[in-house]
Protein backbone atom coordinates (compact mmCIF):
# COMPACT_ATOMS: atom_id res chain seq x y z
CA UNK A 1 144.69 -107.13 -58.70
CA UNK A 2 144.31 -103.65 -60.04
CA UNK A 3 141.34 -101.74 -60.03
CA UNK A 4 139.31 -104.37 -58.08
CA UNK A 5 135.77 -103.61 -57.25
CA UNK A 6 134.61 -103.45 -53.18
CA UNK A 7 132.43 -106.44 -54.56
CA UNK A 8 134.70 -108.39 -56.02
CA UNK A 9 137.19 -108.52 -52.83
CA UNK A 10 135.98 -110.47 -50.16
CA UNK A 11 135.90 -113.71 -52.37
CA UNK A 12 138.96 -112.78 -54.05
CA UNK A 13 140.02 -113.79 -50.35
CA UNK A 14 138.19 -116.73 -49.89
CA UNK A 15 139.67 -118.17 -53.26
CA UNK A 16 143.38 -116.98 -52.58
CA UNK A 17 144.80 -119.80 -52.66
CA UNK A 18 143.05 -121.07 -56.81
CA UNK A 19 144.09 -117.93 -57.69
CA UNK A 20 147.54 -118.04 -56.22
CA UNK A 21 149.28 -118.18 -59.78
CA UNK A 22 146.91 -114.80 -61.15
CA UNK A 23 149.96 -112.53 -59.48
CA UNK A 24 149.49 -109.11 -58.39
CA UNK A 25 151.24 -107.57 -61.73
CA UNK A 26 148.05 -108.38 -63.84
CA UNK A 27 145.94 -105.76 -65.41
CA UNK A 28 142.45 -105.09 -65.50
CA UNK A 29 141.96 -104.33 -69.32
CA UNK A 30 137.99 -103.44 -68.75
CA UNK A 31 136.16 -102.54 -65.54
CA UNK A 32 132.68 -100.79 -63.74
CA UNK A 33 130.27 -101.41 -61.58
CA UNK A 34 129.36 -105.11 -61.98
CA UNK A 35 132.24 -106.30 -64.72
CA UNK A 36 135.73 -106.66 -64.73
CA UNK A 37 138.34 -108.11 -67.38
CA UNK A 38 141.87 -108.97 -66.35
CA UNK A 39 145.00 -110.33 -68.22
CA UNK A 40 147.89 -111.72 -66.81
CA UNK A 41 150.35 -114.35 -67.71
CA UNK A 42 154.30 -115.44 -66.78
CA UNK A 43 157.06 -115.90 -69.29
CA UNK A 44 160.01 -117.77 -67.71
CA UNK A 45 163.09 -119.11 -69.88
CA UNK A 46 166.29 -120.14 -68.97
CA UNK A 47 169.30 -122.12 -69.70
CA UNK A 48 169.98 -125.54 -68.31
CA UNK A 49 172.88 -127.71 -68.11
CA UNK A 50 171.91 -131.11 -67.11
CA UNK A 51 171.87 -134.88 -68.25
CA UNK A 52 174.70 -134.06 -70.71
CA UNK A 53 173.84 -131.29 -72.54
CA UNK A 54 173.25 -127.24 -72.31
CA UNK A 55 170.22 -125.62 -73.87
CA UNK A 56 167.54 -122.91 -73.73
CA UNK A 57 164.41 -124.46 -72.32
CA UNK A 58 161.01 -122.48 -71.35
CA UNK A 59 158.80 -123.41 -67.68
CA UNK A 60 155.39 -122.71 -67.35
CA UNK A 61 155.11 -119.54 -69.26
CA UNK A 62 151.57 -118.84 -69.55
CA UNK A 63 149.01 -116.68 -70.56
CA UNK A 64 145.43 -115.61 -69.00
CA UNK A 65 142.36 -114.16 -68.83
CA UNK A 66 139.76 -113.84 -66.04
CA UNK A 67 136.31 -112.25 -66.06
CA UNK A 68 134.24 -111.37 -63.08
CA UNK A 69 130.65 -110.40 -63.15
CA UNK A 70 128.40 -109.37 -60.02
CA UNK A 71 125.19 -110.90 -59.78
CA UNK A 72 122.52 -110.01 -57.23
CA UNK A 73 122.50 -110.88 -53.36
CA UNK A 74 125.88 -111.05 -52.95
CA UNK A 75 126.88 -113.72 -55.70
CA UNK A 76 129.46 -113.13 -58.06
CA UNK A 77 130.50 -115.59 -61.01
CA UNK A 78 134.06 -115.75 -61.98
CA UNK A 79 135.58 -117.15 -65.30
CA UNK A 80 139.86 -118.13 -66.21
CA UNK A 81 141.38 -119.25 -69.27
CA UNK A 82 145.02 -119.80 -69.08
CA UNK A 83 147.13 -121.25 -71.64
CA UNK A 84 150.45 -122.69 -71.48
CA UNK A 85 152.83 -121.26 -74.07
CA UNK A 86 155.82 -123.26 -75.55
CA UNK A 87 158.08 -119.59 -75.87
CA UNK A 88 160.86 -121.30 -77.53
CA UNK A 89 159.51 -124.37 -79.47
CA UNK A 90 159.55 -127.96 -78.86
CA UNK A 91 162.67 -129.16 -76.94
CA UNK A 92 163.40 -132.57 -75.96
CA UNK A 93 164.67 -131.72 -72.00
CA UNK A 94 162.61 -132.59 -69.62
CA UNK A 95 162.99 -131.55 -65.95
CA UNK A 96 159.42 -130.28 -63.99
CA UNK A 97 155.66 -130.47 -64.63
CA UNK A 98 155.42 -127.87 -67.08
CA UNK A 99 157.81 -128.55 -69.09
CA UNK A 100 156.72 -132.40 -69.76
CA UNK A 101 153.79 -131.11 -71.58
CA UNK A 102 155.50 -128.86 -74.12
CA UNK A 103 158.63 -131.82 -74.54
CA UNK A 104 155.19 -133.93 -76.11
CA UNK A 105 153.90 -131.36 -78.33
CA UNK A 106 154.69 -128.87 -80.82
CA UNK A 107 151.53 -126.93 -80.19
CA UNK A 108 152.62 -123.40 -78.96
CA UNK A 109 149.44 -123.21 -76.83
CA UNK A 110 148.45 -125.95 -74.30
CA UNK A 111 145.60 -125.64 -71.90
CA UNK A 112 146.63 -125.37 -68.30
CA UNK A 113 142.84 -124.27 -67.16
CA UNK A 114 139.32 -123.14 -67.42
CA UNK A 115 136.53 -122.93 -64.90
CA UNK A 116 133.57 -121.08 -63.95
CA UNK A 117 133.22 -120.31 -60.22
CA UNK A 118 129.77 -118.97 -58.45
CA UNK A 119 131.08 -117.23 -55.20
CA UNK A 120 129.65 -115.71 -52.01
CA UNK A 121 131.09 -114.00 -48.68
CA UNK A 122 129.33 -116.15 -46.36
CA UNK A 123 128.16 -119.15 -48.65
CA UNK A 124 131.36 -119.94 -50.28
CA UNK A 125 132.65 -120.74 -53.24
CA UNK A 126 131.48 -123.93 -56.27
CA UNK A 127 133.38 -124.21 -58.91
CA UNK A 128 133.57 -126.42 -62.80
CA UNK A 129 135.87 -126.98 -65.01
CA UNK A 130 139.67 -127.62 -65.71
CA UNK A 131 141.26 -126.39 -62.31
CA UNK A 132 143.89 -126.83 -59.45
CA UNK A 133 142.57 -129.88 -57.23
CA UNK A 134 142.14 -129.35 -53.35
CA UNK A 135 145.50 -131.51 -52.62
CA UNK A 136 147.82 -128.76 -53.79
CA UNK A 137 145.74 -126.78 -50.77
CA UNK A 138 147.89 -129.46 -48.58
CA UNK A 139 151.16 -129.65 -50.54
CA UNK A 140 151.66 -127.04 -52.52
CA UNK A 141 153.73 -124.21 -50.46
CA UNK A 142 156.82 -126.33 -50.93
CA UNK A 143 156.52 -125.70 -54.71
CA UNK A 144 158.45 -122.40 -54.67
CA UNK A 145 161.72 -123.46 -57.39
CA UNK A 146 161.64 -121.88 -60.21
CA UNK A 147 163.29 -124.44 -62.69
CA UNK A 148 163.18 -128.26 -60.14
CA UNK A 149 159.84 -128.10 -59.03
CA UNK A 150 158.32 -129.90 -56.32
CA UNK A 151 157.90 -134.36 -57.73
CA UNK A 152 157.36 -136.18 -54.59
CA UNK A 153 154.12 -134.42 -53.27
CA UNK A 154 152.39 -136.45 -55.21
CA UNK A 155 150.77 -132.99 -57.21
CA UNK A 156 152.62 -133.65 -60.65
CA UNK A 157 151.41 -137.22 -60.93
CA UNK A 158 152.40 -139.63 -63.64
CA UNK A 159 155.71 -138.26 -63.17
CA UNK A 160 156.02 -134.75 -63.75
CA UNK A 161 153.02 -134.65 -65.14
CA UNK A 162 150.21 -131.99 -64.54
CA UNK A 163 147.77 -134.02 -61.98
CA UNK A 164 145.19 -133.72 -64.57
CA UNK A 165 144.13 -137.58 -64.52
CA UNK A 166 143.86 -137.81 -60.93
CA UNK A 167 142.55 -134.54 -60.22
CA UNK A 168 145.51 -134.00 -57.54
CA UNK A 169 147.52 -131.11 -60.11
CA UNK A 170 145.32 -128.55 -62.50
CA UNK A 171 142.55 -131.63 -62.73
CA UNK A 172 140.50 -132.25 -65.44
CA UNK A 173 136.36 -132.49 -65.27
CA UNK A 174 136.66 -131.27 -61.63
CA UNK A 175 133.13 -129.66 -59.04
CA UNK A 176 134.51 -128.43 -56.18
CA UNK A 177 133.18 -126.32 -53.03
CA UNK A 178 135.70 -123.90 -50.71
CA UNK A 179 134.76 -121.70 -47.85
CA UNK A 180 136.14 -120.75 -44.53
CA UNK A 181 135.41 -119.65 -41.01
CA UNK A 182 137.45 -117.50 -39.06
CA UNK A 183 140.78 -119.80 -38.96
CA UNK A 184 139.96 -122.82 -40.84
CA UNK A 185 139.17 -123.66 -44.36
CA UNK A 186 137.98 -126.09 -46.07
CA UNK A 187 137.58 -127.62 -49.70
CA UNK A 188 135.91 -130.46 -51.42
CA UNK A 189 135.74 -131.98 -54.48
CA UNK A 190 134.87 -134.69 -57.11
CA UNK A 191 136.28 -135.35 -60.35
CA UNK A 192 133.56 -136.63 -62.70
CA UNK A 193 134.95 -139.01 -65.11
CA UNK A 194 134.41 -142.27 -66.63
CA UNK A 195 137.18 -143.23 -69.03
CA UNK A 196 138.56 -146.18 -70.51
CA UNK A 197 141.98 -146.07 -72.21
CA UNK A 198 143.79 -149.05 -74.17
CA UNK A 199 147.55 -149.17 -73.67
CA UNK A 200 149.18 -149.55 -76.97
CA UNK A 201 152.39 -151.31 -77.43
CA UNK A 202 155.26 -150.21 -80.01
CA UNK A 203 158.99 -151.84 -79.85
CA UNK A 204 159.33 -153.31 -76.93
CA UNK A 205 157.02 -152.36 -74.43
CA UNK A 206 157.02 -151.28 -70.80
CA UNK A 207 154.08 -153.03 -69.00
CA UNK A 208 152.88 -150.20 -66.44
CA UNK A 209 151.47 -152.82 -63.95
CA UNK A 210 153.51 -155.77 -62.17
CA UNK A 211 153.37 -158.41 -63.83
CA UNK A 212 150.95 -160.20 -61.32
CA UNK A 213 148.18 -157.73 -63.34
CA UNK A 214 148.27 -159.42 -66.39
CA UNK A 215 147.74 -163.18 -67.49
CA UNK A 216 151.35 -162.48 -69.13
CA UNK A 217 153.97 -159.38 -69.53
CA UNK A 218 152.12 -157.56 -72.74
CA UNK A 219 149.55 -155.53 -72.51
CA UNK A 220 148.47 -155.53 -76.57
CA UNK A 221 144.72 -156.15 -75.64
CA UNK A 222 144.73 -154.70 -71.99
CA UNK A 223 142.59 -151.21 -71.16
CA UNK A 224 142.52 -149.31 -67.89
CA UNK A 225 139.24 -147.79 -66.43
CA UNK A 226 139.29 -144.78 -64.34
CA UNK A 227 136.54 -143.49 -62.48
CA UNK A 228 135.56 -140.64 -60.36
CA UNK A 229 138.13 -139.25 -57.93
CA UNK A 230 137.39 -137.58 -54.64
CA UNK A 231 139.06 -135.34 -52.22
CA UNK A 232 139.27 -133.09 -49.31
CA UNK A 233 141.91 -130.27 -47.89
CA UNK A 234 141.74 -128.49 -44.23
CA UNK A 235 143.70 -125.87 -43.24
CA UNK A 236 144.27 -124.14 -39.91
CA UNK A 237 145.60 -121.13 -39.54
CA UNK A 238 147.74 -121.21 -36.31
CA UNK A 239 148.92 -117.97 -35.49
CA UNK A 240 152.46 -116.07 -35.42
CA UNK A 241 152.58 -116.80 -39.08
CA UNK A 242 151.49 -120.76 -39.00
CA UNK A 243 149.40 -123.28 -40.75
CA UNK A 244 149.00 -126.28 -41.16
CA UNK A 245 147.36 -128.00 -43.60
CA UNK A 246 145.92 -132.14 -44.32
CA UNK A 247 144.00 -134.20 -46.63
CA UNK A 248 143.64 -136.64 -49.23
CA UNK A 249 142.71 -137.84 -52.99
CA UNK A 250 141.14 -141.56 -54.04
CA UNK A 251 139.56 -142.63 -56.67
CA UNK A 252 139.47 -146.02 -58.33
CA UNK A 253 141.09 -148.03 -61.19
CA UNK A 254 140.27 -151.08 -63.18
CA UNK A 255 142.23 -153.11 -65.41
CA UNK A 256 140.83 -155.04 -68.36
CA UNK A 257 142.09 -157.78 -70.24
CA UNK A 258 140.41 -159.69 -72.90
CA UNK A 259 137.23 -158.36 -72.14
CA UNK A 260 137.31 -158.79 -68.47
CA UNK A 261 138.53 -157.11 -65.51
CA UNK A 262 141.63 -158.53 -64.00
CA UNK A 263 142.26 -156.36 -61.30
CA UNK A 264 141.07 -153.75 -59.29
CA UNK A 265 143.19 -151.23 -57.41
CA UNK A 266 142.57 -147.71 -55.44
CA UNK A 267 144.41 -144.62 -56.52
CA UNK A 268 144.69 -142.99 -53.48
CA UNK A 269 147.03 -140.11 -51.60
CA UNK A 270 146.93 -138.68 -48.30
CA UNK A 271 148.87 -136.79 -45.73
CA UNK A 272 149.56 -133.50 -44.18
CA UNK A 273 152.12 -129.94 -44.49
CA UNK A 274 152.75 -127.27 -42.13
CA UNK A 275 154.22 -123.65 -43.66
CA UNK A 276 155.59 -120.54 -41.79
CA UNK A 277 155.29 -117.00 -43.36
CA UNK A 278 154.88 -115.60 -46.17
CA UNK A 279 156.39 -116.54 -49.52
CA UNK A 280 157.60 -113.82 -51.75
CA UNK A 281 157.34 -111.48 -48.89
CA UNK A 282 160.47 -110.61 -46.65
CA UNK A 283 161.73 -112.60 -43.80
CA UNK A 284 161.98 -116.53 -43.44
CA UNK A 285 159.56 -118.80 -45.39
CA UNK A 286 159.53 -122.66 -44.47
CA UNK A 287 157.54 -125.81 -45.54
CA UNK A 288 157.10 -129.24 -45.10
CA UNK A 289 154.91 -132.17 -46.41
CA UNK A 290 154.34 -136.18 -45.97
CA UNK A 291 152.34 -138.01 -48.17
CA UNK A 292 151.46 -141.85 -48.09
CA UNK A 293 150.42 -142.77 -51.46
CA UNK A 294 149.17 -145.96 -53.35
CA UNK A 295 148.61 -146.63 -57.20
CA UNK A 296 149.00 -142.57 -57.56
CA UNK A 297 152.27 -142.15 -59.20
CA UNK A 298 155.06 -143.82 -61.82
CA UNK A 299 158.59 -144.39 -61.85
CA UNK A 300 161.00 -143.17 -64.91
CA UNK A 301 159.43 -145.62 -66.86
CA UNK A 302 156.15 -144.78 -66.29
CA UNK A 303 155.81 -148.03 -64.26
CA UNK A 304 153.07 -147.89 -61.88
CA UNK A 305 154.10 -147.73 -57.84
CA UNK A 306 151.98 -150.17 -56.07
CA UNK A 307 152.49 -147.73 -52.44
CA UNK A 308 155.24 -145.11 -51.93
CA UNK A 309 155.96 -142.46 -49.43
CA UNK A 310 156.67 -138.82 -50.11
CA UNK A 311 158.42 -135.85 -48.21
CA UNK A 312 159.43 -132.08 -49.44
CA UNK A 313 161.02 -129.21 -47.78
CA UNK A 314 161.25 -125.81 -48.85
CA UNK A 315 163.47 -122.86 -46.58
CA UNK A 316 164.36 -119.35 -47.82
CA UNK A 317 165.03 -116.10 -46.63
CA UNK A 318 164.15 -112.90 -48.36
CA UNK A 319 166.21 -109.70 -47.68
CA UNK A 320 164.79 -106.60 -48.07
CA UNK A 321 167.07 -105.83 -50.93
CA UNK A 322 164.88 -108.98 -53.14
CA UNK A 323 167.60 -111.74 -52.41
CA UNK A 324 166.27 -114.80 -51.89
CA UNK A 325 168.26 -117.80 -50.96
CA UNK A 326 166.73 -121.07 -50.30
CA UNK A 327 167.01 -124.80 -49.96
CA UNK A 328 164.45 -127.74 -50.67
CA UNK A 329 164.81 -131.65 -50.14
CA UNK A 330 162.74 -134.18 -52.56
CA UNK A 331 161.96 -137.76 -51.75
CA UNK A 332 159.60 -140.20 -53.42
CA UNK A 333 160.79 -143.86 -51.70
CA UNK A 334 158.39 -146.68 -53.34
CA UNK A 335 159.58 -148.72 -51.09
CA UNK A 336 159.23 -152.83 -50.74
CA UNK A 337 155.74 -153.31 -52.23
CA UNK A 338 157.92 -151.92 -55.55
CA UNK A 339 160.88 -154.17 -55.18
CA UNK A 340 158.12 -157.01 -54.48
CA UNK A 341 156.39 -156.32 -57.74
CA UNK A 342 159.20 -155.40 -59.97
CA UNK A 343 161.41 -158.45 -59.47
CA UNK A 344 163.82 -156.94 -57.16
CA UNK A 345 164.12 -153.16 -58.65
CA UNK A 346 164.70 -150.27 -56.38
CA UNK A 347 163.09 -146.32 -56.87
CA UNK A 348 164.10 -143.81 -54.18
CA UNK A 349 164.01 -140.51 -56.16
CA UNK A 350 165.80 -138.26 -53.96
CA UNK A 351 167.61 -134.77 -54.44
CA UNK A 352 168.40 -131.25 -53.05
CA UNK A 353 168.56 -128.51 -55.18
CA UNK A 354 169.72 -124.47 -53.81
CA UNK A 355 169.86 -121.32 -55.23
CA UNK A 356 169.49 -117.67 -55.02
CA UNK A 357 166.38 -115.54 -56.49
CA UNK A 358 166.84 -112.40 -57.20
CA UNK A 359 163.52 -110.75 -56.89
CA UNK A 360 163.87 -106.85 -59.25
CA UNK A 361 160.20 -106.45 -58.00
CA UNK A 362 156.73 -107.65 -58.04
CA UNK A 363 156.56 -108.73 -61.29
CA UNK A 364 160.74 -109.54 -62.33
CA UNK A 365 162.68 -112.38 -60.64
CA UNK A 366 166.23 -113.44 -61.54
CA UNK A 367 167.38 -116.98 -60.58
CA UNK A 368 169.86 -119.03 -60.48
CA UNK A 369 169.16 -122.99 -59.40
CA UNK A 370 171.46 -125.97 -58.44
CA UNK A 371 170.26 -129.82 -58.18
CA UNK A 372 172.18 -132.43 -57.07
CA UNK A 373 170.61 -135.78 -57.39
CA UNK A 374 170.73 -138.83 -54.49
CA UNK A 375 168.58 -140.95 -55.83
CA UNK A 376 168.44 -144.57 -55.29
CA UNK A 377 167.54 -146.26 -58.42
CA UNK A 378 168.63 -149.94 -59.33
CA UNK A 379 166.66 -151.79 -62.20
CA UNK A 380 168.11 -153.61 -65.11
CA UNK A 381 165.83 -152.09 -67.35
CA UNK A 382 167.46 -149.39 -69.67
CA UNK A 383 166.60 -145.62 -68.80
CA UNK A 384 165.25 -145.61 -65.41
CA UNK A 385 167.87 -143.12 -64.14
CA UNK A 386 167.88 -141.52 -67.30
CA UNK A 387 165.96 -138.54 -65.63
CA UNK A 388 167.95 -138.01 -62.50
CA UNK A 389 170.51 -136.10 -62.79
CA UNK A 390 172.59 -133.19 -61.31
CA UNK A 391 172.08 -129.72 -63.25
CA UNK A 392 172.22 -126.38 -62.78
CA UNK A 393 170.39 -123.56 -64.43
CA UNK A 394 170.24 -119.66 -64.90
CA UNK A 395 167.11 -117.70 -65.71
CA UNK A 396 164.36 -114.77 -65.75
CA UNK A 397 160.35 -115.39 -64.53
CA UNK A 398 158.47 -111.94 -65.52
CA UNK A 399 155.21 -112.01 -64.77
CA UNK A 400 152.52 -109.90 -66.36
């Protein structure tokens, strides 16, 4: 950051990794002794040819402003707003996290976070508010593509959408507590909630849960409680340029029928990455994750997955010159317990998407992305392939 006070530093270290989308390029607008004021933000648009058609599309543009203010013995408290913002209006293409939430909306700003943070050198860091959850600490350096985004780490929950309900993605309602010693690091937190939400049926409905939920397929009169969620990341730095990283995310989930609960099931996620280097920096960048998830995820028709396994990949190379090439595998297998619960349907998501970034410098990347889809999806239910596809896309990321 720019103009950064001695103070503020140190825990702009220890919080690296929260702060890991406030890039380098933004600008303190206001600064002295014990206050500073920083904007920042990312436009990204480009074009897209997939499932049929070509069009203009926007991904996680965004817009945001941080405040720091030094308190006494150390302490400093910490403030972010960010915003998404829909650059090019409403558009009916949907193909990563990001863009899911401006494909539902025609509001041209969407909230993507807001927390207050009290930090210290030694103590740590505690946190409130509307912000990334500790399993992207685990996950999340395989999430490098600009336009086909990482969907089977189990971040983007609900299928591509922004981890908010869980608290594994930019959670809602989340407390959490970071520090580290030395090599390791560590972060904690719960998500305090207590909701109840009725599923409504129009047409023909999808019921979300097997049919072994409910006393038959509707759900007119059923609700679904969710309560707190919990989790935990470590990481270890290894040397040479390794780390490796592990945790998990639970919470639980009730569903109500008539008054009464029917079931009772565990939303829960766990599992481990290991990275090497430095992303955005020169030189080779690699990373890998696993993930053993149940009740944590849907399928294309937002169908819930009783257990499913997850794996990502992520390799580039950055010459000096700002080419980037790179390669990442996607694979979200739900497995038997699905096929056991769904009469006999089948959900492998699976793809591989390349391309080459073109980085101009810190703040301008050019890009230009491939997918091409593997997936193993067999249902006779209309639309559940609907959203895999092969596509390929050209575009601009300038960040602010």
């Amino acid at each position: 950051m720019k103009g950064s006070s001695p103070a503020i530093k140190p825990i702009a270290l220890l919080v690296i990794s929260i702060l890991a989308s406030f890039t380098a390029s933004a600008v303190e607008i206001y600064g002295d002794e014990n206050n500073q004021v920083i904007v920042g933000g990312r436009l990204q648009l480009h074009v897209i040819n997939t499932q049929g058609k070509t069009e203009m599309a926007n991904a996680g543009s965004r817009v945001r402003f941080g405040f720091d203010h030094k308190l006494n013995n150390g302490w400093v408290i910490d403030t972010l707003f960010e915003w998404g913002v829909n650059a090019v209006g409403k558009t009916d293409l949907v193909y990563s996290s990001d863009s899911a939430l401006h494909a539902e909306s025609d509001d041209f700003l969407s909230n993507r976070l807001g927390y207050v943070g009290f930090s210290h050198e030694n103590y740590g860091r505690l946190s409130f508010g509307k912000q990334w959850g500790v399993w992207y600490d685990v996950v999340g350096a395989t999430n490098q593509g600009m336009v086909w985004d990482g969907n089977a780490a189990g971040v983007f929950s609900y299928n591509k959408g922004d981890g908010a309900i869980n608290g594994v993605g930019r959670g809602d309602k989340i407390v959490q507590y970071r520090n580290s010693w030395g090599a390791f690091e560590l972060a904690v937190q719960a998500q305090i909630k207590d909701e109840l939400t009725k599923l409504k049926a129009s047409g023909d409905p999808i019921n979300p849960f097997p049919p072994g939920s409910m006393l038959n397929d509707s759900f007119h009169d059923t609700q679904v409680r969710m309560y707190n969620t919990y989790g935990i990341a470590l990481g270890y730095q290894l040397g040479g340029g390794w780390k490796l990283t592990l945790g998990g995310n639970t919470g639980d989930i009730d569903i109500i029928r008539a008054g009464q609960r029917q079931q009772q099931e565990t939303d829960y996620i766990y599992g481990m990455g290991i990275s090497y280097g430095c992303f955005g920096c020169d030189g080779l960048f690699a990373a890998a994750n696993y993930n053993h998830n149940a009740w944590h995820d849907t399928d294309n028709l937002g169908r819930m997955l009783p257990k499913s396994q997850g794996v990502e990949t992520w390799i580039s190379y950055q010459f000096i010159n700002g080419l980037r090439p790179f390669i990442s595998y996607n694979m979200l297998n739900a497995g038997a317990e699905y096929a056991s619960a769904y009469g006999g349907d089948e959900f492998k998501r699976q793809f591989v998407f390349a391309g080459l970034h073109y980085q101009l410098d810190r703040s301008v990347t050019l890009f230009l992305e491939a997918r091409k889809d593997c997936s193993e999806i067999h249902s006779s239910l209309a639309g559940m392939a609907d959203s895999e596809d092969d596509g390929a896309a050209i575009g601009v990321q300038y960040n602010f």
